[in-house]
Protein backbone atom coordinates (compact mmCIF):
# COMPACT_ATOMS: atom_id res chain seq x y z
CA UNK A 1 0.00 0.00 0.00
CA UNK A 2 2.71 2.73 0.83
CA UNK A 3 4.20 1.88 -2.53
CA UNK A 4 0.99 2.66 -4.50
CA UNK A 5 1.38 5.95 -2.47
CA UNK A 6 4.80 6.91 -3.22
CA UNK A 7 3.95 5.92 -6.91
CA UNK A 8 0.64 8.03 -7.44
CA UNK A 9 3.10 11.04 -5.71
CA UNK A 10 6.02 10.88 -7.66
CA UNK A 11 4.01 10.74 -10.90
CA UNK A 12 1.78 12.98 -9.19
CA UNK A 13 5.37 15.37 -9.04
CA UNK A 14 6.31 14.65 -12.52
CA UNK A 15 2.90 15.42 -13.97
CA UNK A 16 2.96 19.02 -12.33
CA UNK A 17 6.76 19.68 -13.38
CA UNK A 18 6.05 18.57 -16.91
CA UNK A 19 2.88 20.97 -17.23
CA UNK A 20 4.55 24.29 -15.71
CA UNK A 21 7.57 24.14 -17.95
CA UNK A 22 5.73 25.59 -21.02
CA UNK A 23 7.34 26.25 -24.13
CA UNK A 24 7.20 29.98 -25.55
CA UNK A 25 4.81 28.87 -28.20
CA UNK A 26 2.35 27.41 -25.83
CA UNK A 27 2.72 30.63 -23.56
CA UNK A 28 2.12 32.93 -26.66
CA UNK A 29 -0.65 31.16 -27.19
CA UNK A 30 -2.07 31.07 -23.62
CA UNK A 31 -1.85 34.70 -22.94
CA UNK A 32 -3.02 35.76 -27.17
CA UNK A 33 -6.76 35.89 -25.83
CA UNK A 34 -6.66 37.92 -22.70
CA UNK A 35 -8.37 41.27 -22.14
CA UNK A 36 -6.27 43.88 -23.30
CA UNK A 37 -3.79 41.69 -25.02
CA UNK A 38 -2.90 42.54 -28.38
CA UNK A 39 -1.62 39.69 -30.32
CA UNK A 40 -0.81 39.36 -34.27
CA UNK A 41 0.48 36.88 -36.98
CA UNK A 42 1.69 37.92 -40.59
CA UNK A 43 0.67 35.45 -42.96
CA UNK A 44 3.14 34.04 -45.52
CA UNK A 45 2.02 35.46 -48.34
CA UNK A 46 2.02 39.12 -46.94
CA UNK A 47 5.39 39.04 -45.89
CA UNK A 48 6.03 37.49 -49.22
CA UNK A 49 4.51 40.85 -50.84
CA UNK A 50 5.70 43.01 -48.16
CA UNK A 51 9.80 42.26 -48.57
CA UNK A 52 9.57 41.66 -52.57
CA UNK A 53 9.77 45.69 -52.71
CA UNK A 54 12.87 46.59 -50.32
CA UNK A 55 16.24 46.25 -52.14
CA UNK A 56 18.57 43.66 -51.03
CA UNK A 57 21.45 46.38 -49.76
CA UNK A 58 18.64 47.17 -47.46
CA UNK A 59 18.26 43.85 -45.94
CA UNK A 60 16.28 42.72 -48.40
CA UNK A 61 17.69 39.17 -48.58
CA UNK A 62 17.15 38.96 -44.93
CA UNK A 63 13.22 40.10 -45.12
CA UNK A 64 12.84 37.25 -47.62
CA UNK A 65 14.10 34.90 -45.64
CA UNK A 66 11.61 34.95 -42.77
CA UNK A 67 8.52 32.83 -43.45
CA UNK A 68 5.99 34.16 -40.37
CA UNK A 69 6.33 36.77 -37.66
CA UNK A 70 3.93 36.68 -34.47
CA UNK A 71 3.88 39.76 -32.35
CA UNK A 72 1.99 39.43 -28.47
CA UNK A 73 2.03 42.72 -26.75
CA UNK A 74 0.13 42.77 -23.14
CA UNK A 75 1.23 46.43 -22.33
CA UNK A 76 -2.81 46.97 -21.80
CA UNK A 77 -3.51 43.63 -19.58
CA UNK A 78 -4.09 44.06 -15.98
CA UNK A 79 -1.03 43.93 -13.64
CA UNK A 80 -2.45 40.08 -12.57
CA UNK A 81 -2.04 39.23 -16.15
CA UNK A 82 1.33 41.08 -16.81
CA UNK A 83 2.66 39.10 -13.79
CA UNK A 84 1.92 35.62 -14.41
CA UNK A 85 3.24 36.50 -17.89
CA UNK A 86 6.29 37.64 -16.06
CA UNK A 87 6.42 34.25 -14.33
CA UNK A 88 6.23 31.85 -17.36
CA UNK A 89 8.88 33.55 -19.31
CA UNK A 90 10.93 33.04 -16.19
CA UNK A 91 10.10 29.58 -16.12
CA UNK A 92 9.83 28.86 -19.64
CA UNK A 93 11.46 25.34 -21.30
CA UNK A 94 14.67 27.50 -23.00
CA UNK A 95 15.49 23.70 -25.01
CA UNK A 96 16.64 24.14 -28.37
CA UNK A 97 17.43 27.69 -28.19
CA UNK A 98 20.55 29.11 -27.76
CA UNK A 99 20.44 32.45 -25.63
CA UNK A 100 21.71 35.80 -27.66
CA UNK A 101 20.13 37.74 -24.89
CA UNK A 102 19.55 37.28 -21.26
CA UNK A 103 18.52 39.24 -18.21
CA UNK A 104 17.01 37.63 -15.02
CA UNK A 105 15.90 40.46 -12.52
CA UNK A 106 13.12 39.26 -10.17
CA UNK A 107 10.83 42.01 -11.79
CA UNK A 108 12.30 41.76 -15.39
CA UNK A 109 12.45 39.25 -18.25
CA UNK A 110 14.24 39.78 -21.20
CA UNK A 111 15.23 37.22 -23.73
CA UNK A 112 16.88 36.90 -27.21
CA UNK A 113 16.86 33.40 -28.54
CA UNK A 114 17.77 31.89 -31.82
CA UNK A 115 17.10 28.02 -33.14
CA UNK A 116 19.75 27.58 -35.42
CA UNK A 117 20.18 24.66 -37.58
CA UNK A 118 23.55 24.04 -39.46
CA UNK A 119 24.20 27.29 -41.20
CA UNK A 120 20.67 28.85 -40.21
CA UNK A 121 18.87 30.31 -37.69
CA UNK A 122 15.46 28.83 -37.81
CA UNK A 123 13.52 31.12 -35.50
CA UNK A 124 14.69 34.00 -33.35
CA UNK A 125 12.64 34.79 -30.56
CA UNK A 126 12.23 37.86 -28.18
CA UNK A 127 10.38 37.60 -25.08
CA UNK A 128 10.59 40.82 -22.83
CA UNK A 129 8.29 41.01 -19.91
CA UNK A 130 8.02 43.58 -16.38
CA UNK A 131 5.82 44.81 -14.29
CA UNK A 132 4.35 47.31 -16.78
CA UNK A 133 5.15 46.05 -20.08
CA UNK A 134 5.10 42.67 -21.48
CA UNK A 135 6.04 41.68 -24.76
CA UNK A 136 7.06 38.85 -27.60
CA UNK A 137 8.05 38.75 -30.86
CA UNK A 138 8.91 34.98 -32.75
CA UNK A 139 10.07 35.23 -36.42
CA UNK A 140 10.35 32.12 -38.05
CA UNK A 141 12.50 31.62 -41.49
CA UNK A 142 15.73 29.98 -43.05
CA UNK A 143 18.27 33.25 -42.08
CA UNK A 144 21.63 32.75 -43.11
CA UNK A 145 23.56 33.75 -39.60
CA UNK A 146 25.86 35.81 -41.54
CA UNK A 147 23.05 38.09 -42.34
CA UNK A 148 22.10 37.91 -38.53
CA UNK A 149 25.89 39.04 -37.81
CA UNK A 150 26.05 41.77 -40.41
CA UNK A 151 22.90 43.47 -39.12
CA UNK A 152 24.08 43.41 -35.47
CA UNK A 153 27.24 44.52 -36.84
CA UNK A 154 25.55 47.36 -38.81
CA UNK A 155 23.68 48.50 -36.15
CA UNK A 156 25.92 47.63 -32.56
CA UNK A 157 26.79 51.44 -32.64
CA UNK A 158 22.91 52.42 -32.58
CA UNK A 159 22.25 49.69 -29.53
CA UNK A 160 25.06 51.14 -27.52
């Protein structure tokens, strides 16, 4: 009998660990529906349209290259909602991304993460989140990271 009991508590354990580790998707998702939140997705085929006109010199190439873009903005949410966001990007599962950006502050989330595969990043995602403003961006594409590195490059001057 205290076997059975362990058991059902230790998959009791793992059940409720598994569950509060949620991936960024699932907490875009989640949070997309709340009052206040503002949440948007560019189709393909308007980002297709939208990047055919800007010259390549311009970062062109690297507009093509990104196949969707979802923006979540909870700037407008009620503090309750701003701070449970707060709490699953804290807690989020951070597996197969490799961190560009970090900050941990116990009132303030930020995050720059890339999926990169081979010679590509595959999805870059920025997840920014205090007690007043809450944000995330994911952009999804085949990006050469040499295009990644010559726009940071371009621009480092601007950031500093």
């Amino acid at each position: 009998m205290k076997k059975n009991y362990f058991l059902t508590i230790a998959i009791a354990a793992i059940l409720v660990g598994c569950r509060s580790s949620k991936t960024y998707s699932d907490i875009m998702n989640e949070f997309r529906s709340e009052n206040g939140a503002e949440y948007f997705s560019v189709p393909t085929a308007l980002l297709k349209i939208g990047t055919a006109a800007i010259p390549k010199s311009d970062g062109g190439k690297l507009a093509r290259s990104i196949s969707a873009v979802r923006v979540l903005d909870l700037s407008d949410c009620s503090q309750s909602v701003r701070n449970r966001f707060l709490n699953r990007i804290a807690d989020a599962n951070d597996e197969g991304y490799e961190p560009f950006v970090q900050t941990n502050e116990k009132d303030e989330q930020t995050r720059v993460l890339m999926r990169v595969d081979d010679e590509y990043v595959r999805e870059i995602l920025i997840a920014s989140a205090d007690r007043a403003d809450c944000q995330m961006v994911q952009i999804k594409g085949k990006i050469r990271l040499e295009d990644v590195q010559q726009i940071v490059d371009e621009n480092i001057d601007k950031i500093k």
